[in-house]
Protein backbone atom coordinates (compact mmCIF):
# COMPACT_ATOMS: atom_id res chain seq x y z
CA UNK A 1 -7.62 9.38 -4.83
CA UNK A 2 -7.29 9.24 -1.15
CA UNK A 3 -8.25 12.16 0.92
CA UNK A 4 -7.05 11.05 4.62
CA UNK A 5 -4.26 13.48 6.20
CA UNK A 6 -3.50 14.67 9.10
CA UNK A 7 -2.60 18.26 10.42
CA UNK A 8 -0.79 20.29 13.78
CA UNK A 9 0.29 23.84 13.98
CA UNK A 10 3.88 24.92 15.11
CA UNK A 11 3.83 26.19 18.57
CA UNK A 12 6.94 27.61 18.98
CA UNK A 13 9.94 29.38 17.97
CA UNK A 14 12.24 26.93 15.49
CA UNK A 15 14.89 25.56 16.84
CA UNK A 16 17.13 26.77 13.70
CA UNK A 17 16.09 28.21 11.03
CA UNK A 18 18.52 27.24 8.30
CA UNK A 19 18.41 23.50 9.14
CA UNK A 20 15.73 20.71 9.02
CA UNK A 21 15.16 16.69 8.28
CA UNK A 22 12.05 14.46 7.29
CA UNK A 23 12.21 11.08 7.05
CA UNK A 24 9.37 8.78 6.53
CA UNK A 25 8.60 5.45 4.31
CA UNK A 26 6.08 5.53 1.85
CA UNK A 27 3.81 2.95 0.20
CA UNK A 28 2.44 4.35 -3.23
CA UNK A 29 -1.27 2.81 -4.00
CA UNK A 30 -2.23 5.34 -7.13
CA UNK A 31 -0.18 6.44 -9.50
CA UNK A 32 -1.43 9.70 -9.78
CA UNK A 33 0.97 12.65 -10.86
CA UNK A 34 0.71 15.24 -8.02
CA UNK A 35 1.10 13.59 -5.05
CA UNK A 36 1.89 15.37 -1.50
CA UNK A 37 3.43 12.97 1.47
CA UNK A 38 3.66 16.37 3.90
CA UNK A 39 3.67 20.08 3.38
CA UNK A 40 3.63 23.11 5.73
CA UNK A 41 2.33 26.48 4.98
CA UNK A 42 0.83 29.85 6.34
CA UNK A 43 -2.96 29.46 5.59
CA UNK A 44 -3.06 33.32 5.31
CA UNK A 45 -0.27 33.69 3.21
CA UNK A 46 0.63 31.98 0.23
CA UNK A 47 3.98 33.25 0.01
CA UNK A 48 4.85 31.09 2.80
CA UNK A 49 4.82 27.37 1.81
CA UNK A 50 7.25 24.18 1.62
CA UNK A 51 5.74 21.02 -0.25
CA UNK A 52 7.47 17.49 -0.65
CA UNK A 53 6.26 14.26 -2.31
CA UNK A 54 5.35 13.67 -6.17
CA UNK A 55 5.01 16.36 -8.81
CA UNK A 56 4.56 14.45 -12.36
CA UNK A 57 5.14 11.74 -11.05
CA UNK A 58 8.61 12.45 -9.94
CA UNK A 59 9.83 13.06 -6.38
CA UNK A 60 9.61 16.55 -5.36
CA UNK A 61 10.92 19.25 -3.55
CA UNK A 62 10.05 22.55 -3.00
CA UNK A 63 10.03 25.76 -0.44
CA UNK A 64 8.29 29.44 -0.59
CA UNK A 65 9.32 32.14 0.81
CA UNK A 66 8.47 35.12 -0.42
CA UNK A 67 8.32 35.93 -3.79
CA UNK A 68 11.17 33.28 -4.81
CA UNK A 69 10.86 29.59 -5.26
CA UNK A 70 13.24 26.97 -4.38
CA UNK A 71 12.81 23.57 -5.85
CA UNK A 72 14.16 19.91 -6.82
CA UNK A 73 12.15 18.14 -9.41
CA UNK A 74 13.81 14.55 -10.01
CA UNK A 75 13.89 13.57 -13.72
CA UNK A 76 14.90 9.83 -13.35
CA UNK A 77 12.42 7.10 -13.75
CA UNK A 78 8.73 7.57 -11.96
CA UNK A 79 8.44 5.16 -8.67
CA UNK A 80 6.11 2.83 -10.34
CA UNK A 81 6.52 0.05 -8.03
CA UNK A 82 3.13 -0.25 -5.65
CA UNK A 83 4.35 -2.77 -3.35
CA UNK A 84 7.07 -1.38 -2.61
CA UNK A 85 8.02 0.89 1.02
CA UNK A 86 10.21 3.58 0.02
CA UNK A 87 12.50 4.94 2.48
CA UNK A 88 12.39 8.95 1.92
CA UNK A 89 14.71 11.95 3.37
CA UNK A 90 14.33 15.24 2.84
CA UNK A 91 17.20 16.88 4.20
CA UNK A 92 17.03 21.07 4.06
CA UNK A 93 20.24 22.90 4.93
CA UNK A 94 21.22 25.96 3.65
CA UNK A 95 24.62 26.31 5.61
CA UNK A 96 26.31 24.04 3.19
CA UNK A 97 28.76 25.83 1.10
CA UNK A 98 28.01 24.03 -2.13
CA UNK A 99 24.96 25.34 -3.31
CA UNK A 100 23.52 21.70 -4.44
CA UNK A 101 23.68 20.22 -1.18
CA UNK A 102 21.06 22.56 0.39
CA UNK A 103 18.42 20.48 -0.76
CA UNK A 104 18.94 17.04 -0.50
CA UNK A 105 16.54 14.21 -0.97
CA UNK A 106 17.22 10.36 -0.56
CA UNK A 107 15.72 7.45 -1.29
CA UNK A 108 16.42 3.81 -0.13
CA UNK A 109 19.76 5.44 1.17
CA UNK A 110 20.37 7.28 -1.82
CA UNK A 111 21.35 10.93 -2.59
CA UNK A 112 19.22 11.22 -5.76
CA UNK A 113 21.83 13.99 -6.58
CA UNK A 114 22.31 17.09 -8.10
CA UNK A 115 22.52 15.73 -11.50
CA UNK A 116 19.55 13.77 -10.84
CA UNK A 117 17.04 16.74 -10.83
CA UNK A 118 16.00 17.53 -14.53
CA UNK A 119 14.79 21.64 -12.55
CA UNK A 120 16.18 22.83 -9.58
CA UNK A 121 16.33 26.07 -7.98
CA UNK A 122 19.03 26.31 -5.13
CA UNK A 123 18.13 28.39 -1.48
CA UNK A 124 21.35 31.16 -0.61
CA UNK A 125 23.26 30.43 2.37
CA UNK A 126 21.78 30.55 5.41
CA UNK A 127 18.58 31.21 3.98
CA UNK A 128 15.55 30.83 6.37
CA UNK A 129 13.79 27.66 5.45
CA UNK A 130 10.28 28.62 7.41
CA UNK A 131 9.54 24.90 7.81
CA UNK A 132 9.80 25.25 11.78
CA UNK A 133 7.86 29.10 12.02
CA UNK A 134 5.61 29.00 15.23
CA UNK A 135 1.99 29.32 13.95
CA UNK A 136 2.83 27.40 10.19
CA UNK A 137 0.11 24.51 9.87
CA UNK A 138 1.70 21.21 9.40
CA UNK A 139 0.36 18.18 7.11
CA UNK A 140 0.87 15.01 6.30
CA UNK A 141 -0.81 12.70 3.90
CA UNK A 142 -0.86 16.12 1.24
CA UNK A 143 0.10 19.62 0.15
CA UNK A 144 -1.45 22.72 -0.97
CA UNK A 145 -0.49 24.41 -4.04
CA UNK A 146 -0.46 28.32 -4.21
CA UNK A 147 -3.97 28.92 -4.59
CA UNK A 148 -5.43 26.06 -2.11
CA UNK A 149 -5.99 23.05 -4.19
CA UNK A 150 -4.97 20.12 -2.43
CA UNK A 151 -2.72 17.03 -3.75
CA UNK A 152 -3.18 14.04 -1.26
CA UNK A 153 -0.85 10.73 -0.96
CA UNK A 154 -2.57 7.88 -2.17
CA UNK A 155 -0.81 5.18 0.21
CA UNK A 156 0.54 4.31 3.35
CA UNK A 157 2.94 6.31 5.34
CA UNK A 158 4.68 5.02 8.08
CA UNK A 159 7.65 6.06 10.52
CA UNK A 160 7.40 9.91 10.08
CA UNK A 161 9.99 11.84 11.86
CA UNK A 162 10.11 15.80 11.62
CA UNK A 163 14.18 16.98 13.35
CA UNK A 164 13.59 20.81 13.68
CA UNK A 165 16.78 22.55 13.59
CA UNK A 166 19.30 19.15 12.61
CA UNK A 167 20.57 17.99 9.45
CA UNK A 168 20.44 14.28 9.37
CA UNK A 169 22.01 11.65 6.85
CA UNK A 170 19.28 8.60 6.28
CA UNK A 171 21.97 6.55 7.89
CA UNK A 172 20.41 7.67 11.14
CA UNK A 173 16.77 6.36 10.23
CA UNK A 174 17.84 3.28 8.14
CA UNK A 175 20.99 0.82 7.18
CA UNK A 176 21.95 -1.94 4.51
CA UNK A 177 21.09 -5.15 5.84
CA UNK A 178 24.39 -7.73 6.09
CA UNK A 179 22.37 -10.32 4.71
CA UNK A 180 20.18 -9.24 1.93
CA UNK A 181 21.94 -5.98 0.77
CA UNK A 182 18.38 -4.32 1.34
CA UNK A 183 17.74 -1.38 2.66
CA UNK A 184 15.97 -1.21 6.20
CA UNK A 185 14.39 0.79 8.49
CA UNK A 186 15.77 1.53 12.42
CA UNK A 187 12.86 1.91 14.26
CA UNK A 188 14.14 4.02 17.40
CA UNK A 189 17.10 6.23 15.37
CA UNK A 190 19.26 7.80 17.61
CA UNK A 191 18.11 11.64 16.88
CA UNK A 192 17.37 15.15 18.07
CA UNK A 193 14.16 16.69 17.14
CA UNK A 194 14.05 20.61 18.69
CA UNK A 195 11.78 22.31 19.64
CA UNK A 196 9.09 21.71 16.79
CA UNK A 197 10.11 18.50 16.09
CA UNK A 198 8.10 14.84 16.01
CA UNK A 199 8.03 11.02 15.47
CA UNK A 200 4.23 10.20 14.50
CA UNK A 201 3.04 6.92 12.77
CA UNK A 202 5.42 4.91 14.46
CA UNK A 203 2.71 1.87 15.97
CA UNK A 204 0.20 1.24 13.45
CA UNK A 205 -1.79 4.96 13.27
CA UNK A 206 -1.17 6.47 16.56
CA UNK A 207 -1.03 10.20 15.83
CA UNK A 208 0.74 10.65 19.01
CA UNK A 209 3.97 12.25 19.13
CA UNK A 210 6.52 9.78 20.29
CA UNK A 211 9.26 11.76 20.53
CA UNK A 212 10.49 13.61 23.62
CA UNK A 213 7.99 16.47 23.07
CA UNK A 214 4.45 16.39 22.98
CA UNK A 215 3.64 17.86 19.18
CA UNK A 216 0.39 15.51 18.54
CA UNK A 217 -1.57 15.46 15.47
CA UNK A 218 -5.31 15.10 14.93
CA UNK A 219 -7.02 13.32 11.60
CA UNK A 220 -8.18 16.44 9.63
CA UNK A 221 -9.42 14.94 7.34
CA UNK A 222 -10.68 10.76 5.80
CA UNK A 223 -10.01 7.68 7.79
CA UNK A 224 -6.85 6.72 9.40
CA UNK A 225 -6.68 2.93 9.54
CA UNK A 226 -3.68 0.53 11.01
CA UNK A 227 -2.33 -1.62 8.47
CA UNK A 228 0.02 -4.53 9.50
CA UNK A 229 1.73 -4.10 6.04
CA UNK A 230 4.92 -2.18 7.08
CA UNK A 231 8.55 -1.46 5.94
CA UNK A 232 9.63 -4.49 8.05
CA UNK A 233 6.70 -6.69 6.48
CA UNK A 234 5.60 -6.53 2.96
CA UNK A 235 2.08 -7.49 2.67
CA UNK A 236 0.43 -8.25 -0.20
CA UNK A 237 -2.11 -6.23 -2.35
CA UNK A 238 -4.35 -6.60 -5.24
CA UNK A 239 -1.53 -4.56 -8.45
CA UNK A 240 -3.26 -1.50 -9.88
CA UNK A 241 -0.54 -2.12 -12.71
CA UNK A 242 -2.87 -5.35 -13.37
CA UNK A 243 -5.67 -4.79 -15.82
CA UNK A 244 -7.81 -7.55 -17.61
CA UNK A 245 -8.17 -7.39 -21.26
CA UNK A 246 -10.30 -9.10 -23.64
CA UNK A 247 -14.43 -9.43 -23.54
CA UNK A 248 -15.83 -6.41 -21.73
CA UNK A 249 -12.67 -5.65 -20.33
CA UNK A 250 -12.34 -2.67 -17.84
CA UNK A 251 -10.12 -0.99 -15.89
CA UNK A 252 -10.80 -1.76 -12.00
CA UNK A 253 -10.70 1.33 -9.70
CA UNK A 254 -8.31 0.06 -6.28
CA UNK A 255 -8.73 1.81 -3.11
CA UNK A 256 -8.33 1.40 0.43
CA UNK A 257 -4.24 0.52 -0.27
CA UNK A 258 -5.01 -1.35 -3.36
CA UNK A 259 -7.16 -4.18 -1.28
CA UNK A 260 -10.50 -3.08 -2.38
CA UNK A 261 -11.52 -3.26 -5.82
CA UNK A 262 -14.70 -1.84 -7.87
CA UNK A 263 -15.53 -2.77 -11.65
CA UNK A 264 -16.33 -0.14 -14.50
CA UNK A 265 -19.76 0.15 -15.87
CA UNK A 266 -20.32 -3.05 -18.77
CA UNK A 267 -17.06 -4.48 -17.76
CA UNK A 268 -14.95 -6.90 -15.45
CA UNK A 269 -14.04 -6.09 -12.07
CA UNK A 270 -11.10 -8.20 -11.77
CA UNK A 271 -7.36 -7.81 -10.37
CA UNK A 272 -4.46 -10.54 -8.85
CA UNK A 273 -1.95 -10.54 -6.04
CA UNK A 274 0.85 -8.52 -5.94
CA UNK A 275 3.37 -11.05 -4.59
CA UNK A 276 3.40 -14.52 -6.40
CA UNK A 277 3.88 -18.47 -4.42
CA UNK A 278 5.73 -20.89 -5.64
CA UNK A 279 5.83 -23.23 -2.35
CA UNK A 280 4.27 -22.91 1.23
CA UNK A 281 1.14 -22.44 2.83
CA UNK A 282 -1.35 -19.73 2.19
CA UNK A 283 -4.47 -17.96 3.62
CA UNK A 284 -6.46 -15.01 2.24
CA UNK A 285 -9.82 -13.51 2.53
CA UNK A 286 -11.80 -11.73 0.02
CA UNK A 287 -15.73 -10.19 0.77
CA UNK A 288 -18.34 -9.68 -1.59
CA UNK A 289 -19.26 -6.06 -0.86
CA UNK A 290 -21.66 -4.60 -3.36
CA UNK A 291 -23.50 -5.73 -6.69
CA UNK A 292 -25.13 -4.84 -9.12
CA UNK A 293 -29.07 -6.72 -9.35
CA UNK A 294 -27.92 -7.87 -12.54
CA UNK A 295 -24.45 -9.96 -12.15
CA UNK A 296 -23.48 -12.71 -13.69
CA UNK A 297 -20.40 -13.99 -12.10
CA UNK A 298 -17.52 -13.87 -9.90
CA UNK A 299 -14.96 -15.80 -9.33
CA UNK A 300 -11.87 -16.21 -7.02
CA UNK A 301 -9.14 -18.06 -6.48
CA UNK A 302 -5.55 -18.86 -8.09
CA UNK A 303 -4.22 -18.13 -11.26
CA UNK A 304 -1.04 -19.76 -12.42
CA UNK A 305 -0.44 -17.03 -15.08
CA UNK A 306 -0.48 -13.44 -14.17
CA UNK A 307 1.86 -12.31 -17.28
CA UNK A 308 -0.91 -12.57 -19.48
CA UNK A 309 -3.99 -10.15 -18.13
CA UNK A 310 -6.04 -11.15 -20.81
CA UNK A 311 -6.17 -14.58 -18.41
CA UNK A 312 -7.39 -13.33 -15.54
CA UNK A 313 -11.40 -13.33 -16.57
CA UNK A 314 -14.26 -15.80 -16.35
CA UNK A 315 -13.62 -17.42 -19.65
CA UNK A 316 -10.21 -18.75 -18.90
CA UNK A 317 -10.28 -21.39 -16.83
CA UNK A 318 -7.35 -22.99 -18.16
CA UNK A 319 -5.36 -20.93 -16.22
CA UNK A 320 -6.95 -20.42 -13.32
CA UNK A 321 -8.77 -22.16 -10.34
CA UNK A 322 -11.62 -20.53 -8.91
CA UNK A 323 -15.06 -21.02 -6.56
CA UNK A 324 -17.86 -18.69 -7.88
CA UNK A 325 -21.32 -17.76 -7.38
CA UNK A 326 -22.63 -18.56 -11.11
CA UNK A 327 -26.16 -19.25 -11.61
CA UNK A 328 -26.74 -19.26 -8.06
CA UNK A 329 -24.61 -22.29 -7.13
CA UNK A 330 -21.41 -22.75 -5.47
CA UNK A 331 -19.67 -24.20 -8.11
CA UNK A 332 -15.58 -24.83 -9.27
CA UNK A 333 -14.11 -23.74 -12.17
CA UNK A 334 -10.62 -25.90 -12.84
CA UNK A 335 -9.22 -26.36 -15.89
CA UNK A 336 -11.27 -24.85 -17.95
CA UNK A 337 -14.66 -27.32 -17.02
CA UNK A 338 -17.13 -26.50 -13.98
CA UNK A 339 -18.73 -28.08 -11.79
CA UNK A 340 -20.51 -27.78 -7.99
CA UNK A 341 -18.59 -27.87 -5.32
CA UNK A 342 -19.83 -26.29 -2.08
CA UNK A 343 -22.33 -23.32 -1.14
CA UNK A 344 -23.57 -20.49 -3.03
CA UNK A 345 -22.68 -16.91 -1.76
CA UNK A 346 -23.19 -13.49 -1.86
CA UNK A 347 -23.17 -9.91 -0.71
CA UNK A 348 -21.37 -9.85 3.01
CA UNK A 349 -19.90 -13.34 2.80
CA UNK A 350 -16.31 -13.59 3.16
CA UNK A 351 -14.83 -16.49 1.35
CA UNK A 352 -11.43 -18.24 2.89
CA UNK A 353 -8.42 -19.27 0.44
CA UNK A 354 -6.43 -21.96 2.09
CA UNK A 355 -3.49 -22.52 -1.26
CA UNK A 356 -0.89 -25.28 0.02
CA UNK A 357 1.48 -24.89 -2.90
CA UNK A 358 3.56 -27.57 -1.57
CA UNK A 359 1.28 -30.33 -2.51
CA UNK A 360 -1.19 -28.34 -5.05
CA UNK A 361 -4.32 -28.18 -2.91
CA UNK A 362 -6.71 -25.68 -3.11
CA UNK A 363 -9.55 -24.42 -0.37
CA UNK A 364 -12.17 -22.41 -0.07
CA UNK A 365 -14.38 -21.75 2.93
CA UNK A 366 -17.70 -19.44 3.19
CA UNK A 367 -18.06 -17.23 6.24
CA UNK A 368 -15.16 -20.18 8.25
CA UNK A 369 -16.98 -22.70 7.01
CA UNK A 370 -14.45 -25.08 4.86
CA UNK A 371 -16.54 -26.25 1.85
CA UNK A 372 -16.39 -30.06 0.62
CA UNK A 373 -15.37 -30.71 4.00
CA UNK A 374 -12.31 -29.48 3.25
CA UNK A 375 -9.27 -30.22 5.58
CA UNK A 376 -6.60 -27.83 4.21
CA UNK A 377 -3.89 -28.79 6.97
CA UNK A 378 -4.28 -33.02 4.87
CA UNK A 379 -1.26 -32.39 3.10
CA UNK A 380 -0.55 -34.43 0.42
CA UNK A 381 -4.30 -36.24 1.00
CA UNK A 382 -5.98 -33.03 -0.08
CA UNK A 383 -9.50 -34.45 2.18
CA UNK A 384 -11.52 -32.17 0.47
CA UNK A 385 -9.25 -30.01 -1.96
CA UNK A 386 -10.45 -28.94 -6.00
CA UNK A 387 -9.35 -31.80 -7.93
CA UNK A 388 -7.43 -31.31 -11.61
CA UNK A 389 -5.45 -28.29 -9.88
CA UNK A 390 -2.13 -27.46 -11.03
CA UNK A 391 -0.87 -24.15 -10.21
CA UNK A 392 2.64 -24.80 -11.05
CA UNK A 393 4.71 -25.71 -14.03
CA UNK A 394 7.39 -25.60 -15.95
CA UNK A 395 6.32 -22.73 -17.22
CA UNK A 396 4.63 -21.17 -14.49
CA UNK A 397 6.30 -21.24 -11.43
CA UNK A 398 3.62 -20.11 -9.06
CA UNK A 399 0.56 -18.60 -7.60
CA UNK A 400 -1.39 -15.22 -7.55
CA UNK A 401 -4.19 -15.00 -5.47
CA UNK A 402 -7.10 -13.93 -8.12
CA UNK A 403 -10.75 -12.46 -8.35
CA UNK A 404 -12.78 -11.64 -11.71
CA UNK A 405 -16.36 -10.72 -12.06
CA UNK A 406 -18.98 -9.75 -14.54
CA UNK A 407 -22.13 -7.99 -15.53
CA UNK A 408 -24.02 -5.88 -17.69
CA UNK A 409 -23.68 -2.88 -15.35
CA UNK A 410 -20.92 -3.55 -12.84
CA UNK A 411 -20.44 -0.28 -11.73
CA UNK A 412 -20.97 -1.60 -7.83
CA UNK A 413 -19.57 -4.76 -8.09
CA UNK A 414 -17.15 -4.40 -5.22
CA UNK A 415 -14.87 -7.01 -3.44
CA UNK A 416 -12.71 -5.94 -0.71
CA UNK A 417 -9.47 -8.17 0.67
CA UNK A 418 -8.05 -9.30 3.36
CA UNK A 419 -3.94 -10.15 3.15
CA UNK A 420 -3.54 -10.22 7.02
CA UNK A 421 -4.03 -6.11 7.30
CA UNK A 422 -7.46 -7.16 9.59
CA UNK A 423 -9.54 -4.99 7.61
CA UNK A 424 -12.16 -5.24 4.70
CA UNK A 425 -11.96 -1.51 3.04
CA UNK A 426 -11.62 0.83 6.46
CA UNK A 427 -13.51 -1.50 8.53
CA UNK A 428 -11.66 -3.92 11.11
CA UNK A 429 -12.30 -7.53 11.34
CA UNK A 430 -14.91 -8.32 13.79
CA UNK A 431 -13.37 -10.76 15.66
CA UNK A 432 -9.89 -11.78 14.24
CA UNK A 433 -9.09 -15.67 14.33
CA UNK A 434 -6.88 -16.91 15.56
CA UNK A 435 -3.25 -18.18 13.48
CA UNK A 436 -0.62 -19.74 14.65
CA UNK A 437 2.14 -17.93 12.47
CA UNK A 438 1.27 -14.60 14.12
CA UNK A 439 1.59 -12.57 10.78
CA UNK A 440 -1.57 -11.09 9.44
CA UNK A 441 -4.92 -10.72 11.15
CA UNK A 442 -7.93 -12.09 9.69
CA UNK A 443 -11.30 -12.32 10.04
CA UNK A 444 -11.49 -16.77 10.67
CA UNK A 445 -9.37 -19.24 11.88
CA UNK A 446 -5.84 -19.34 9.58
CA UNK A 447 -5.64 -23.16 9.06
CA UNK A 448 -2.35 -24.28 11.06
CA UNK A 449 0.96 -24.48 8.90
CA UNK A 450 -0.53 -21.85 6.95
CA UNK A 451 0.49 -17.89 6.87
CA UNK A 452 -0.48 -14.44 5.23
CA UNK A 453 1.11 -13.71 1.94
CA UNK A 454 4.21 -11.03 2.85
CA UNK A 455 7.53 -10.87 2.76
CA UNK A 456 8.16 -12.36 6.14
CA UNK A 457 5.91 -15.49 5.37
CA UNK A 458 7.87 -16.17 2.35
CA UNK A 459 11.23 -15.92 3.92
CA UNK A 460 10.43 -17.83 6.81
């Protein structure tokens, strides 16, 4: 689970007490029950406490003060989906004169409702909601339960406004695009925040408050990295939802938002794409962090068939294309056959995936280099592509970027990607390439006509 959150302490008197608004977006990576995406409370005082974010999986809801506990625990189906930005409001006002509309919570633009909550406990009027006290500590990225233990959010947050003393609709932080029918995010909304108020994680991870006042917060706590994987810009991750099965079959453990992966002990370390191609041109990065003395494999590439997890291993190369490390040689596995192809690599080498599923060439490259002399912008020529690759079929209509590995004790047999966020785990590219699509920052040279895998590239 992630431990990274950050923290501030009210320093002055609320602006109103009976009214307040958050509204962030959200990026799940685990899919652990108790999850906290902010919470405020009185560090001497227990009775004093509001938490928001996952409880059993379910969003959540929830306010101390005192001795009595007011609450929304949502009983409809758990947010499963991890790559996904959820648009979230929590909207506290206890000046409404129907009792259920004193806690609100939205999603995507959507009153979850009153009917939508399988408990909830509803504030009196004009009950003082204590989220704006002077001298409550503030943080985001978890809450603390009575008692002190801590529940952390195991994603990305971005866009996190605090309105002390308003009562906001999402309409003022988001809208239904024309086109699509989506929901999307306004990045400058039109809104008051009082005197507590605050606007953090609006550029990447600037902690700076860039709102009218100057209510800054510091990292308290893990590593706050920038991610170029926003709610205007899907990227994609490796899917924790994705688990090989078959021969020594494991489940992987994803951190570091789902792009870095490390295998179980006497298993596969292994894991796929979130978002699929079916036409276009593609770059990724994956590096070889740690193994074990004892490996035996590992492979990456494409895999035409991500329904099936019991396909994504070493031993099925009829459905996927890979470049691996085997024996010691850089060698190809298409097809189901094998044979050398370019360099062997290792530990710290960052291998290139150039996939032009427009003509069904495949690419690898080894710390930039572009193996087989490779010329991924030939087109239909493929100077230097994997021969015998078919990606897509009838059947299968497209592409996952793919990685599976092996050993007798794989318990540090780590990979970490690269989908254009510029980092490998939580440390940046060292000198980013440079690509002529301007989505995604990577590590070499994006081969020209080619673009990271998000939701931009593939609508472009």
């Amino acid at each position: 689970m992630a431990s990274t959150y950050l923290t501030r302490t009210n320093g002055s008197a609320p602006t109103n007490t009976t009214k307040a608004t958050v509204s962030c977006w959200v990026k799940k990576s685990g899919l652990d029950n108790h999850q906290g995406i902010f919470g405020v409370r009185n560090t001497g005082n227990n009775n004093i406490n509001v938490q928001c974010g996952f409880f059993n999986g379910k969003w959540y809801m929830w306010y101390k003060d005192g001795s009595t506990d007011y609450y929304l625990q949502d009983s409809a189906v758990t947010p499963r989906d991890v790559n996904a930005w959820y648009h979230v409001v929590f909207r506290f006002d206890t000046t409404q004169g129907t009792a259920g509309d004193r806690l609100r919570v939205y999603v995507n633009g959507e009153d979850l409702g009153n009917s939508s909550f399988s408990t909830k406990s509803n504030p009196t009027s004009n009950d003082d909601i204590i989220i704006g006290t002077n001298g409550l500590e503030w943080s985001i990225g978890r809450y603390t339960f009575t008692g002190g233990s801590q529940n952390y959010f195991d994603g990305s947050i971005s866009h996190f406004h605090y309105c002390d003393g308003y009562s906001y609709a999402p309409t003022e932080f988001g809208e239904t695009d024309s086109t699509t029918g989506e929901w999307k995010i306004k990045t400058s909304p039109s809104v008051s925040y009082g005197n507590n108020g605050f606007f953090v994680l609006k550029d990447g991870n600037s902690v700076t408050d860039a709102s009218p006042n100057t209510n800054n917060f510091t990292v308290a706590g893990g590593t706050l990295t920038k991610t170029e994987d926003c709610p205007s810009n899907v990227f994609a991750t490796l899917n924790p939802l994705f688990s090989c099965a078959g021969q020594n079959a494991g489940v992987s453990t994803f951190t570091n938002g789902n792009n870095t992966a490390q295998g179980a002990n006497n298993s596969y370390v292994n894991g796929c794409s979130s978002l699929m191609m079916s036409s276009g041109k593609w770059y990724a990065e994956m590096k070889y962090v740690a193994t074990s003395a004892d490996v035996t494999r590992i492979l990456v590439g494409i895999t035409n068939d991500a329904a099936d997890a019991s396909r994504i291993n070493q031993d099925n190369g009829s459905y996927n294309t890979s470049y691996n490390n085997y024996d010691g040689a850089g060698n190809k596995n298409v097809q189901g056959s094998a044979s050398t192809y370019g360099s062997n690599w290792g530990v710290g080498d960052i291998i290139g995936i150039a996939f032009d599923a427009d003509n069904e060439k495949l690419y690898f490259s080894v710390n930039g280099t572009w193996q087989n002399s490779g010329v991924p912008t030939s087109g239909s020529t493929g100077t230097g592509a994997i021969t015998g690759f078919t990606a897509i079929s009838s059947t299968n209509h497209g592409g996952y970027f793919f990685f599976s590995g092996s050993n007798s004790n794989a318990q540090n047999n780590t990979v970490s990607w690269n989908f254009g966020n510029g980092y490998f785990g939580t440390s940046a590219v060292s000198s980013a390439g440079t690509n002529a699509s301007n989505i995604g920052i990577f590590e070499y040279d994006v081969p020209s006509g080619y673009t990271a895998l998000s939701t931009k590239g593939l609508n472009e």
